[in-house]
N, C-alpha and C. Protein backbone atom coordinates (compact mmCIF):
# COMPACT_ATOMS: atom_id res chain seq x y z
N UNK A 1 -0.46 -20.47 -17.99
CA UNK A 1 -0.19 -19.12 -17.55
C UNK A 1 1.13 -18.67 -18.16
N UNK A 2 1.09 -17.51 -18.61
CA UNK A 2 2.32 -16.47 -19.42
C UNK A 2 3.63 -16.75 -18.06
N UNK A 3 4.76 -17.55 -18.51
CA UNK A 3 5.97 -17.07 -17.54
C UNK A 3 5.86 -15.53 -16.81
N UNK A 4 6.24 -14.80 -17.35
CA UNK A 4 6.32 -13.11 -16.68
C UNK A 4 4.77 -13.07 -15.60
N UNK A 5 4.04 -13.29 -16.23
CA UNK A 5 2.87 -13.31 -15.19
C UNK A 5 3.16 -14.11 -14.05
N UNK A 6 3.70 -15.35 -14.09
CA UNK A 6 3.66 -16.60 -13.18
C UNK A 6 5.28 -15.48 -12.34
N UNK A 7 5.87 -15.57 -12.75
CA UNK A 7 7.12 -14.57 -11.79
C UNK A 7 6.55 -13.36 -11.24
N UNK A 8 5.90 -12.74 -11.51
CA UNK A 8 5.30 -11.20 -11.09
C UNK A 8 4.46 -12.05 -10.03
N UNK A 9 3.69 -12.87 -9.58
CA UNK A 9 2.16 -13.12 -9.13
C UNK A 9 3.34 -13.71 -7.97
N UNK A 10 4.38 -14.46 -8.22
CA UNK A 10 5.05 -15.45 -7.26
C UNK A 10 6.02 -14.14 -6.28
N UNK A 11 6.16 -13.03 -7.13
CA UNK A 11 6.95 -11.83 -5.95
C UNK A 11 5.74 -11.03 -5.52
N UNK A 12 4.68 -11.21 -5.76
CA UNK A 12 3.68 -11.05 -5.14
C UNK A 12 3.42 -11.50 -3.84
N UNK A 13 3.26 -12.73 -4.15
CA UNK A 13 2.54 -13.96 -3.22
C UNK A 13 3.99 -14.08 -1.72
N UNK A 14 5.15 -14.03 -2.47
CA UNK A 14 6.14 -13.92 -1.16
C UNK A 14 6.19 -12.81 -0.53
N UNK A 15 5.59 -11.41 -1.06
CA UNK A 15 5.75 -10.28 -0.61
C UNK A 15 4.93 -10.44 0.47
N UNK A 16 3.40 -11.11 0.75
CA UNK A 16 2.66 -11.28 1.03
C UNK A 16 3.08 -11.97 2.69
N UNK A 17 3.44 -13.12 2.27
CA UNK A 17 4.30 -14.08 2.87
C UNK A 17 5.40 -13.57 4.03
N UNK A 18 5.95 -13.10 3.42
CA UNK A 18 6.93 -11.90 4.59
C UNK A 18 6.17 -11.07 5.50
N UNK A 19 5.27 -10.58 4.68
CA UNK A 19 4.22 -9.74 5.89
C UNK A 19 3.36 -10.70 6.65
N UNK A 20 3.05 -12.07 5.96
CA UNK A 20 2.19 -12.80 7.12
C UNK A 20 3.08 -13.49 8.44
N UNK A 21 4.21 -13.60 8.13
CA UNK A 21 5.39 -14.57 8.70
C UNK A 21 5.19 -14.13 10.28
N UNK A 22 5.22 -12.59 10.22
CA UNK A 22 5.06 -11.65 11.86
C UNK A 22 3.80 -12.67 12.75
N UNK A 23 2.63 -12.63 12.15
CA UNK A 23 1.03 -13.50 12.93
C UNK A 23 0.94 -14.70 12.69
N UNK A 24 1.37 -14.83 11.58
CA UNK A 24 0.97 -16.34 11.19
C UNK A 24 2.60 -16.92 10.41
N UNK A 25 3.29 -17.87 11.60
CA UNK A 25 4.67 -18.08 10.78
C UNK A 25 3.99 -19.47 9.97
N UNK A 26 3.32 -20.43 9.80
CA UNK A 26 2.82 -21.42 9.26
C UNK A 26 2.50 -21.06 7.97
N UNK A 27 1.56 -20.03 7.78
CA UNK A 27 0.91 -19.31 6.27
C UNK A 27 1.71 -18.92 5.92
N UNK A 28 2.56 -17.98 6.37
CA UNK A 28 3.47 -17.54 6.09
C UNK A 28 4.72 -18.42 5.15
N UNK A 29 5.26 -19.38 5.75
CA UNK A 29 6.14 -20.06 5.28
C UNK A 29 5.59 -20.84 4.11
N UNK A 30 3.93 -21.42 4.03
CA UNK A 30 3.53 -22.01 2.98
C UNK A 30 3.69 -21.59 1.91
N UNK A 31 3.47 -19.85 2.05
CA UNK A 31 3.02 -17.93 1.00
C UNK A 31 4.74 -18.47 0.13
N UNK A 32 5.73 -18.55 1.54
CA UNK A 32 7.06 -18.26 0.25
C UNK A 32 7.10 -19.68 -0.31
N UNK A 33 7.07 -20.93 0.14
CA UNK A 33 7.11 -21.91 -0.62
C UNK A 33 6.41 -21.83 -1.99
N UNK A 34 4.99 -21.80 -2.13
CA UNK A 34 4.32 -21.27 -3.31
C UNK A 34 5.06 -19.92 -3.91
N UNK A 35 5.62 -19.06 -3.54
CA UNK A 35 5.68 -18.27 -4.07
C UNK A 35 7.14 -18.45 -5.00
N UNK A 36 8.03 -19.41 -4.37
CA UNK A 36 9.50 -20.13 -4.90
C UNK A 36 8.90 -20.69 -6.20
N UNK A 37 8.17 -21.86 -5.85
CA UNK A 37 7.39 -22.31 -6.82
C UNK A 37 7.26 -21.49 -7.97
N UNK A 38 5.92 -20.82 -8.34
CA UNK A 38 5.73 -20.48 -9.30
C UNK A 38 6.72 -19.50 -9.85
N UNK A 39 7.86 -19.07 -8.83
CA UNK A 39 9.20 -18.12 -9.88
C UNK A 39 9.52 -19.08 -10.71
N UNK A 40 9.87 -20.49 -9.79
CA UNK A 40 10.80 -21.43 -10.25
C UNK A 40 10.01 -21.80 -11.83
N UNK A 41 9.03 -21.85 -11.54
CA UNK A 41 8.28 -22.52 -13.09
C UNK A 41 8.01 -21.65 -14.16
N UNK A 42 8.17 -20.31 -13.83
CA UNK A 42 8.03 -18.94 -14.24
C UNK A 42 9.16 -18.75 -14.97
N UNK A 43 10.54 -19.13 -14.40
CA UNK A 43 11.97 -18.99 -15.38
C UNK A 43 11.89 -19.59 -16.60
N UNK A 44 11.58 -21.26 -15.62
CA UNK A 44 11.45 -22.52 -16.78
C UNK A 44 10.87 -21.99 -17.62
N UNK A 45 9.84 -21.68 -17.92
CA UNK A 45 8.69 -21.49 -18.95
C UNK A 45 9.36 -20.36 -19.77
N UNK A 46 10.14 -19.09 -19.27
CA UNK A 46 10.59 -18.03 -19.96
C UNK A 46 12.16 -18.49 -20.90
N UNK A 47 12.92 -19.96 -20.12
CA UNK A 47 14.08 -20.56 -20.70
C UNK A 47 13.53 -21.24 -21.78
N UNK A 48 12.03 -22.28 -21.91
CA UNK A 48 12.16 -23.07 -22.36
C UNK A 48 11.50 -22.31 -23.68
N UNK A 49 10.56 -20.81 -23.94
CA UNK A 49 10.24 -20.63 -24.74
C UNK A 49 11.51 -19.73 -25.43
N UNK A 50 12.72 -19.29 -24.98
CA UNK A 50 14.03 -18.71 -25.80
C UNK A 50 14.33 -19.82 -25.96
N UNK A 51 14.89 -21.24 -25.59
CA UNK A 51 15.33 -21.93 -26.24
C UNK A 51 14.80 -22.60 -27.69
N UNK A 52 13.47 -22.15 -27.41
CA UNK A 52 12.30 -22.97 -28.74
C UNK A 52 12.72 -21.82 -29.92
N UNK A 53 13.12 -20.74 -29.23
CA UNK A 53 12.96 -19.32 -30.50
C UNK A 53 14.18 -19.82 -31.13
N UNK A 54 14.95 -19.91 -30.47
CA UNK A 54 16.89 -20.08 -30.82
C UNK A 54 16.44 -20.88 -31.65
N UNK A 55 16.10 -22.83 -31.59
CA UNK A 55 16.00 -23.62 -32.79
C UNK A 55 15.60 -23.49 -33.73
N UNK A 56 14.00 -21.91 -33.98
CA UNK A 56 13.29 -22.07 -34.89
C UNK A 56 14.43 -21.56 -35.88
């Protein structure tokens, strides 16, 4: 999956998460964990392909 996609889908998925937190604090808290997640892998992926550009 495209970084920018994987960050957009993950402020998605927490947006989500915040609104479930009110009925459901369990789903809720899972929504932002996943949703940390895929930012977190979402940067990586956007650092590790500028760092690949910089060497070429």
């Amino acid at each position: 999956m495209n970084g920018i996609i994987q960050i957009v889908s993950g402020f998605v998925i927490g947006g989500a998460g915040f609104h479930q937190i009110a009925e459901h604090p369990l789903q809720g808290i899972c929504a932002l964990f996943l949703a940390g997640f895929l930012v977190m892998i979402g940067f990586e992926k956007k650092l590790a392909e500028r760092s690949r550009g910089i060497k070429n």
